[in-house]
N, C-alpha and C. Protein backbone atom coordinates (compact mmCIF):
# COMPACT_ATOMS: atom_id res chain seq x y z
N UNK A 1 61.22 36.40 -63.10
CA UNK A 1 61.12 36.13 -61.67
C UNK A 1 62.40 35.47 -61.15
N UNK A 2 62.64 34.53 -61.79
CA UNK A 2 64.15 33.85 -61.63
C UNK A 2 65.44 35.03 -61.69
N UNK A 3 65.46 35.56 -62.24
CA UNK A 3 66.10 36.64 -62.13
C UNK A 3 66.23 37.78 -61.20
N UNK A 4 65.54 38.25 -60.55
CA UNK A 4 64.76 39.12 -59.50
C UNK A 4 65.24 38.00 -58.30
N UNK A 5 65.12 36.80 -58.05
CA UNK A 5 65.63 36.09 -57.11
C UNK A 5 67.13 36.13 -56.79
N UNK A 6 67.52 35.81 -57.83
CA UNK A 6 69.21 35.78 -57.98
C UNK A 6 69.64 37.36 -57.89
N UNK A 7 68.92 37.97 -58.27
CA UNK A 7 69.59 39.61 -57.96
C UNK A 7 69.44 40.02 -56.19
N UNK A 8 67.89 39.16 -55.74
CA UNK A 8 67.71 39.39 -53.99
C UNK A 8 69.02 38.25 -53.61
N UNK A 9 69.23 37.56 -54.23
CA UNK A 9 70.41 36.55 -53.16
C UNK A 9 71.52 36.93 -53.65
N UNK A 10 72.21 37.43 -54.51
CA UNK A 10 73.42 38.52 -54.56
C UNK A 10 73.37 39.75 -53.36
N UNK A 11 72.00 40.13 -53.46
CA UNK A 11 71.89 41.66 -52.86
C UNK A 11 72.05 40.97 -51.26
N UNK A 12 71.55 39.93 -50.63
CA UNK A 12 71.52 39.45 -49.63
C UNK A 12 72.86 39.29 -48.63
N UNK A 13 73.72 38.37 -49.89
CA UNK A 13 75.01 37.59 -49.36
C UNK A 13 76.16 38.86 -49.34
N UNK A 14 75.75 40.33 -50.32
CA UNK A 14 76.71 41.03 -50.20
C UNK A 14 76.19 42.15 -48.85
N UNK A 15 75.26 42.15 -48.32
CA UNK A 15 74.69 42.72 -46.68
C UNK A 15 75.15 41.86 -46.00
N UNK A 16 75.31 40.51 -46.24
CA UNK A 16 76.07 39.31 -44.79
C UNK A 16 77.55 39.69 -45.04
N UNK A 17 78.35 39.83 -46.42
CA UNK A 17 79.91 40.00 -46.25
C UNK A 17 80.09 41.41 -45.24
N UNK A 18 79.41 42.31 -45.87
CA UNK A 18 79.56 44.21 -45.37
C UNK A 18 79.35 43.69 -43.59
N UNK A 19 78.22 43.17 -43.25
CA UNK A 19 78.58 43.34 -41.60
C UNK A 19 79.67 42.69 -41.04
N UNK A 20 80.15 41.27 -41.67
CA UNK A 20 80.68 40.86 -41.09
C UNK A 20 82.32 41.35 -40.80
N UNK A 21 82.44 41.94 -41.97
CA UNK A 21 83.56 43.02 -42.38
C UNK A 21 83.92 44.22 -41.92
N UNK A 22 83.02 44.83 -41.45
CA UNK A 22 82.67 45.50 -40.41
C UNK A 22 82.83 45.36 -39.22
N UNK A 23 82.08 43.94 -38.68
CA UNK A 23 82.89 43.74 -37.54
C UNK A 23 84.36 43.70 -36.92
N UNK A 24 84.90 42.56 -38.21
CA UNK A 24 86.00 42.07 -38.60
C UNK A 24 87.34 43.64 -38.31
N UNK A 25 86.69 44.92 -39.19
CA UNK A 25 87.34 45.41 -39.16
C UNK A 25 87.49 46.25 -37.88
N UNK A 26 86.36 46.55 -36.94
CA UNK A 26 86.52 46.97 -35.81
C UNK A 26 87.13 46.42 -34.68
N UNK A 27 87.24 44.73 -34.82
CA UNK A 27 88.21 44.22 -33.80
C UNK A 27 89.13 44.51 -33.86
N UNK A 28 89.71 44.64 -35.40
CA UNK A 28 91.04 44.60 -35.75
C UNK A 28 91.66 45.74 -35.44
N UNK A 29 91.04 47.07 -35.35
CA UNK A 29 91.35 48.70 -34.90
C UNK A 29 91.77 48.68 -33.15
N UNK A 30 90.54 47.64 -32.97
CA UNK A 30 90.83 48.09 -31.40
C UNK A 30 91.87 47.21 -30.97
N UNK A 31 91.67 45.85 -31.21
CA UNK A 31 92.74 44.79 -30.03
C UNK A 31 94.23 45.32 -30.23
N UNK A 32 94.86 45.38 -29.30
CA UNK A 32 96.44 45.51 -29.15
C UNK A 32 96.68 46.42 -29.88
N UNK A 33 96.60 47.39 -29.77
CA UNK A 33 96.83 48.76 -30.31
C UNK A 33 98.56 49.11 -29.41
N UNK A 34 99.26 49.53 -30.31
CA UNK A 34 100.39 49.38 -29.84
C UNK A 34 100.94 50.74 -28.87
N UNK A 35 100.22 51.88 -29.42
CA UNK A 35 100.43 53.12 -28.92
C UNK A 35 99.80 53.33 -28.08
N UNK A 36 98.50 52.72 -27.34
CA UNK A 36 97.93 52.72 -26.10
C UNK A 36 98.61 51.59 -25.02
N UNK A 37 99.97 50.66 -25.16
CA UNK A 37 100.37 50.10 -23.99
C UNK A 37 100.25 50.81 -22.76
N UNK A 38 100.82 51.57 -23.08
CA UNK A 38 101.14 52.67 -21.28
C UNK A 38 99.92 53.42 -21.01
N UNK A 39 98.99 53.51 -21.95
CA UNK A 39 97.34 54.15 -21.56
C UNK A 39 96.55 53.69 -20.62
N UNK A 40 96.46 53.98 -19.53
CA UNK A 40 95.51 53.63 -18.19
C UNK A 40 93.90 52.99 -18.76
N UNK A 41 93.70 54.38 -19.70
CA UNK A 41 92.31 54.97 -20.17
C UNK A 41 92.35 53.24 -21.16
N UNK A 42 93.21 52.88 -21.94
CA UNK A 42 92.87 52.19 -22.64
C UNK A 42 93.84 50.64 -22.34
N UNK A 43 93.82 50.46 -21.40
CA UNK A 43 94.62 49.49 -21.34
C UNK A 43 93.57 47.93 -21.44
N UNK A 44 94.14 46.95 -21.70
CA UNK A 44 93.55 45.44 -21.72
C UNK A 44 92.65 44.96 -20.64
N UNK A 45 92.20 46.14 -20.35
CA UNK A 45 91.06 45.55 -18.71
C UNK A 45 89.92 46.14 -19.30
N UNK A 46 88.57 45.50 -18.70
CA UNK A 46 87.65 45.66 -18.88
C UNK A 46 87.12 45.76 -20.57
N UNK A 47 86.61 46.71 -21.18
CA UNK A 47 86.21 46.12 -22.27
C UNK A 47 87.10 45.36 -23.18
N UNK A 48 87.96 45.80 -23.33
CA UNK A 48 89.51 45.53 -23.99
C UNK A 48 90.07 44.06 -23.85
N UNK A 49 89.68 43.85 -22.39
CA UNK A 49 90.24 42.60 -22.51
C UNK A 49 89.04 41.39 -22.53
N UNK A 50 87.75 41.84 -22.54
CA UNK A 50 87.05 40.90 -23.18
C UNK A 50 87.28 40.55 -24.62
N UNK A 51 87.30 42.05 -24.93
CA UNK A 51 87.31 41.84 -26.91
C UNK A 51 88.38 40.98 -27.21
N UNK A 52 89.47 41.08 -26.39
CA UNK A 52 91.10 40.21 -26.99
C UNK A 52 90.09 39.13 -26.46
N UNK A 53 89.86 38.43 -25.36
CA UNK A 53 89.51 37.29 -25.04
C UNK A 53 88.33 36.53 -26.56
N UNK A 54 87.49 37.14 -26.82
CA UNK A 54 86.51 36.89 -27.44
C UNK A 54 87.71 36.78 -28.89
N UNK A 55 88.16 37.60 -29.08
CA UNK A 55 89.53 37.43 -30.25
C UNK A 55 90.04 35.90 -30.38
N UNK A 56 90.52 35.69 -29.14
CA UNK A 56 90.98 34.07 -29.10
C UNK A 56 89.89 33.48 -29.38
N UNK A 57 88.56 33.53 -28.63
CA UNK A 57 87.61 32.59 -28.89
C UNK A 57 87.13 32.20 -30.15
N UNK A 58 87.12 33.34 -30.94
CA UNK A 58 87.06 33.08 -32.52
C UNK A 58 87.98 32.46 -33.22
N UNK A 59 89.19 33.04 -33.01
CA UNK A 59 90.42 32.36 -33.82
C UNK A 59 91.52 32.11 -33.92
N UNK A 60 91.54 31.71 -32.31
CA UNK A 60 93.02 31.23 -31.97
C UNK A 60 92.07 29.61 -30.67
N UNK A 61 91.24 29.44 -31.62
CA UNK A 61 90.99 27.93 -30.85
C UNK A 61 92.06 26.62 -31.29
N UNK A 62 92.42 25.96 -30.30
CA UNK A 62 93.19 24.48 -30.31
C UNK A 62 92.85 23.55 -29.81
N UNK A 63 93.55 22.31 -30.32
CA UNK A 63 93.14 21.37 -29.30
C UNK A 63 93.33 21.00 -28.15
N UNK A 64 93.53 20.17 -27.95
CA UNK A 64 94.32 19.91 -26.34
C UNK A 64 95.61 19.50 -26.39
N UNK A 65 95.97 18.93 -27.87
CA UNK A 65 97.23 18.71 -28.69
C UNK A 65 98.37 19.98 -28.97
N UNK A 66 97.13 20.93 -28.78
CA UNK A 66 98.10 22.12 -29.22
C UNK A 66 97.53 22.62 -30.86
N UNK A 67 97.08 21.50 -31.60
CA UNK A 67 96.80 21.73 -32.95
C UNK A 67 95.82 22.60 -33.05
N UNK A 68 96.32 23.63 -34.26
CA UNK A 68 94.91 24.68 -34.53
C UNK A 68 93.75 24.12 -35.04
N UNK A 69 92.45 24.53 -34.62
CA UNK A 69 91.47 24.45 -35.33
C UNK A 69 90.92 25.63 -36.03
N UNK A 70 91.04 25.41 -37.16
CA UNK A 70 90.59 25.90 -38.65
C UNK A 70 89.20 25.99 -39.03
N UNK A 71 88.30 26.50 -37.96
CA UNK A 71 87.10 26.11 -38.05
C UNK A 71 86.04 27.33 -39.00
N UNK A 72 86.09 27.56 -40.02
CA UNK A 72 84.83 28.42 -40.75
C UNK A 72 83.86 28.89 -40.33
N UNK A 73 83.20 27.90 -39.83
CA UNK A 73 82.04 27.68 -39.13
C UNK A 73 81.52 28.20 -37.80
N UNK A 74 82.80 28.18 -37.20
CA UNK A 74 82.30 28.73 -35.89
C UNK A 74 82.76 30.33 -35.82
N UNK A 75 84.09 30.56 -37.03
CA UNK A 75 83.89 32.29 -37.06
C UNK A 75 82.75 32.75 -37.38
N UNK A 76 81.92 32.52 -38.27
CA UNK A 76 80.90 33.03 -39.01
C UNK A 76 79.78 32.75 -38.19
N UNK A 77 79.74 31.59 -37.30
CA UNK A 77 78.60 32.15 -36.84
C UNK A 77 78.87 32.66 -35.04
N UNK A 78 79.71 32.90 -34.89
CA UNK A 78 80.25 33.83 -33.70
C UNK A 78 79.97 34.94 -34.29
N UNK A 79 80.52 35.87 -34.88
CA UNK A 79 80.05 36.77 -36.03
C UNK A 79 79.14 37.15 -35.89
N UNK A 80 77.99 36.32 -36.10
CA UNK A 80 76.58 36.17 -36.41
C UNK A 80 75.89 36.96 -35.36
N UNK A 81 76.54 35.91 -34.58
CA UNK A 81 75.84 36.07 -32.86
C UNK A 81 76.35 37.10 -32.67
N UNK A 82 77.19 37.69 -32.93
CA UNK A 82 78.00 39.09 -32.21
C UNK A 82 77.40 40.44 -32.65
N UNK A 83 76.75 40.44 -33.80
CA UNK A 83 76.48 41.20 -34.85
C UNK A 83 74.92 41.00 -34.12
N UNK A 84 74.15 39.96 -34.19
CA UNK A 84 72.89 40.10 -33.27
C UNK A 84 72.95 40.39 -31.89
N UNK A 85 74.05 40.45 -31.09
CA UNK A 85 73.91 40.57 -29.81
C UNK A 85 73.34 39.56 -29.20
N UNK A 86 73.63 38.34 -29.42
CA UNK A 86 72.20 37.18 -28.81
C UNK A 86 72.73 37.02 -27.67
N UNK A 87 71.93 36.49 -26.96
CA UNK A 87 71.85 36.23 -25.56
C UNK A 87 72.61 35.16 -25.17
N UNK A 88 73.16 33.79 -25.91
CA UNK A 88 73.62 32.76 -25.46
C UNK A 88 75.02 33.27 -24.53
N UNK A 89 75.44 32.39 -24.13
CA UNK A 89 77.03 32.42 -23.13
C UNK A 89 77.52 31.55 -23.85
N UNK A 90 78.93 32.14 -23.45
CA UNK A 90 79.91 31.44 -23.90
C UNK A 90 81.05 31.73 -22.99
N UNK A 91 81.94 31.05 -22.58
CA UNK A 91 83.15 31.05 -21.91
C UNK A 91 84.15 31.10 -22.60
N UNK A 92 84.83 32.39 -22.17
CA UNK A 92 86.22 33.17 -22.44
C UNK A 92 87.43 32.89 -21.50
N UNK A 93 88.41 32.39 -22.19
CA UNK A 93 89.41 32.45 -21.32
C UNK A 93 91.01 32.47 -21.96
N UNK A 94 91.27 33.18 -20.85
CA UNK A 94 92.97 34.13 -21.37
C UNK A 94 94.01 32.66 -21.60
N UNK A 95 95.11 32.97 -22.72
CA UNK A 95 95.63 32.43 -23.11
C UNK A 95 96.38 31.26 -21.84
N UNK A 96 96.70 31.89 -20.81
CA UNK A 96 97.02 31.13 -19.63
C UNK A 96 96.07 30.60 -18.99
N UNK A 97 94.70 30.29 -19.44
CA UNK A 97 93.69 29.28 -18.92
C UNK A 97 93.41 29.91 -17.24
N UNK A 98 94.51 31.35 -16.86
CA UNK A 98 94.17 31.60 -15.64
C UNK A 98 92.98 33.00 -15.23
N UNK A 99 92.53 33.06 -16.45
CA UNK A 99 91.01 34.04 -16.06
C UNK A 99 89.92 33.39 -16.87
N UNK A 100 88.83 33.46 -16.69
CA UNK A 100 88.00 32.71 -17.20
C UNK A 100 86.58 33.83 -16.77
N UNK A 101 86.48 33.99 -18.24
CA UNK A 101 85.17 34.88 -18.01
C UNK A 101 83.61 34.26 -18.95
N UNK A 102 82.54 34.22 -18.50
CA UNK A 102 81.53 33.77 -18.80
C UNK A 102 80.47 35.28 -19.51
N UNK A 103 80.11 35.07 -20.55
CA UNK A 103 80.08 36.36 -21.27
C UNK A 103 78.70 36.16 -22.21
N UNK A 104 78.23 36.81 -22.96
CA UNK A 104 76.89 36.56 -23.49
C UNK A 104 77.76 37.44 -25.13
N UNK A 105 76.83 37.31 -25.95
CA UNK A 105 77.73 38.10 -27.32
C UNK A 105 76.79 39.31 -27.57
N UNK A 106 75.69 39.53 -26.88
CA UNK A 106 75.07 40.90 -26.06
C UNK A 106 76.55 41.58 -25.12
N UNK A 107 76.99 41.23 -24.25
CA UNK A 107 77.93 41.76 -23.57
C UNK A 107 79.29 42.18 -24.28
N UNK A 108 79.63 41.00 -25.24
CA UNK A 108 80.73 41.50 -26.08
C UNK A 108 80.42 42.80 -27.26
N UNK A 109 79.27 42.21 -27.86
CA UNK A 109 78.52 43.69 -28.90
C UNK A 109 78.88 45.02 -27.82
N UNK A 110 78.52 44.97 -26.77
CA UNK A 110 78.77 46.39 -26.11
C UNK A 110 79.66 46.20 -25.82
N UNK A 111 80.61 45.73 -25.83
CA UNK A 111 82.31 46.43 -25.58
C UNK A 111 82.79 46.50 -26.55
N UNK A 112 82.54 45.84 -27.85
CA UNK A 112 82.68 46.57 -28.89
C UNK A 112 82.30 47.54 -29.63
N UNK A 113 81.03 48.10 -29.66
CA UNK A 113 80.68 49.34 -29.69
C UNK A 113 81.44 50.72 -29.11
N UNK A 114 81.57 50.60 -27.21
CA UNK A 114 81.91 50.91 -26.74
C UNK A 114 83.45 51.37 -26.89
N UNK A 115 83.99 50.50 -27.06
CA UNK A 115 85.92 50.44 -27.70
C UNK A 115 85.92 50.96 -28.42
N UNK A 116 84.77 51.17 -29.52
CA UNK A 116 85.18 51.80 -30.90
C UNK A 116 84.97 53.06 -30.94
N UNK A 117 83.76 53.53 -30.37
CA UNK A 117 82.97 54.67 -30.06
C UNK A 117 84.41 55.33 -28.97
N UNK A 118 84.55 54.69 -28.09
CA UNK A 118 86.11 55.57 -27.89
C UNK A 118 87.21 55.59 -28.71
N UNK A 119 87.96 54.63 -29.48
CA UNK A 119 88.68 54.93 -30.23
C UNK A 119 88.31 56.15 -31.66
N UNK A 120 87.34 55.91 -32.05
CA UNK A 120 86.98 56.55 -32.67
C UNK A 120 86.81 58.50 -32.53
N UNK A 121 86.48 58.90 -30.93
CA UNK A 121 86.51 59.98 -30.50
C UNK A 121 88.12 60.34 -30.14
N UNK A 122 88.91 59.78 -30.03
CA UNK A 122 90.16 60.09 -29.99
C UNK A 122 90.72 60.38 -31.87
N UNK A 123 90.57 59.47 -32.20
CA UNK A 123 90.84 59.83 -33.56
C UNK A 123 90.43 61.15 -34.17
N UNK A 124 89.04 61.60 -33.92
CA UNK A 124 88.76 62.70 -34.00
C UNK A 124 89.28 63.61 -34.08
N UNK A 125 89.62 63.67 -32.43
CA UNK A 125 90.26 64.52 -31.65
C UNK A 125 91.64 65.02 -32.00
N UNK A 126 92.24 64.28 -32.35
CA UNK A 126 93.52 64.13 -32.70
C UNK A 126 93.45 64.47 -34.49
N UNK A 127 92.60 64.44 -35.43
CA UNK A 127 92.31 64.66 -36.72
C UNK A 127 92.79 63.61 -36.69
N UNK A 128 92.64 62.06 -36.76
CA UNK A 128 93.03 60.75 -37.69
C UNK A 128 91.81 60.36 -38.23
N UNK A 129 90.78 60.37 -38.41
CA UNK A 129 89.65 59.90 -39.18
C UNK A 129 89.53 60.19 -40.42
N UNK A 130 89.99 58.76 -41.36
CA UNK A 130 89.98 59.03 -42.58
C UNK A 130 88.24 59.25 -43.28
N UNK A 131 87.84 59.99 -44.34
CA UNK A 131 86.20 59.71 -44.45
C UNK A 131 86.61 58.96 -45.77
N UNK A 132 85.28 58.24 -45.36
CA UNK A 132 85.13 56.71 -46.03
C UNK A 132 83.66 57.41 -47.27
């Protein structure tokens, strides 16, 4: 029985790395894509520039000093929330403190979906989709 436990909490913690990795790796495809600068279709507005915003919010937080915070804790369970879509808010705001958007991680889940589900149909399109 002890055994059968430890095989469900291996089997568990390696379904929490895969989503989060997943996520991880879909921000990383979409934000600042260098070959879509001059793209209308894909430029930093609207979903795009929530996801960069929500980008900072995860892991480019500081203090008021300027000093980074190194926080574990709040990637993983941003993550969390992002990956559930939960309902809470949270406030986003652009590196110049001069847009400020109020956002739910329901709202960010769909622009990330959304971003990818288009990047992804271009890739297509174009034959870049490696199969996994």
């Amino acid at each position: 029985l002890a055994c059968a436990d430890s095989l469900h909490s291996n089997l568990r913690n390696e379904y929490e790395n895969g989503r989060l990795l997943r996520l991880l790796f879909k921000l990383g495809f979409i934000n600042e894509r260098p070959e879509h600068v001059l793209a209308p279709q894909w430029a930093e507005t609207g979903d795009r520039y929530v996801l960069k915003l929500f980008r900072d919010y995860v892991f480019h937080q500081t203090l008021h000093s300027g000093v980074p915070v190194l926080d574990a804790g709040h990637l993983l369970t941003a993550l969390n929330k992002l990956d559930a879509g939960d309902s809470e808010e949270i406030l986003l705001s652009s590196r110049d403190g001069k847009d400020l958007l109020v956002v739910t991680f329901a709202d960010v889940k769909r622009c990330l979906e959304n971003s990818f589900v288009d990047l992804v149909q271009q890739a297509e399109y174009a034959g870049g989709v490696a199969s996994s």
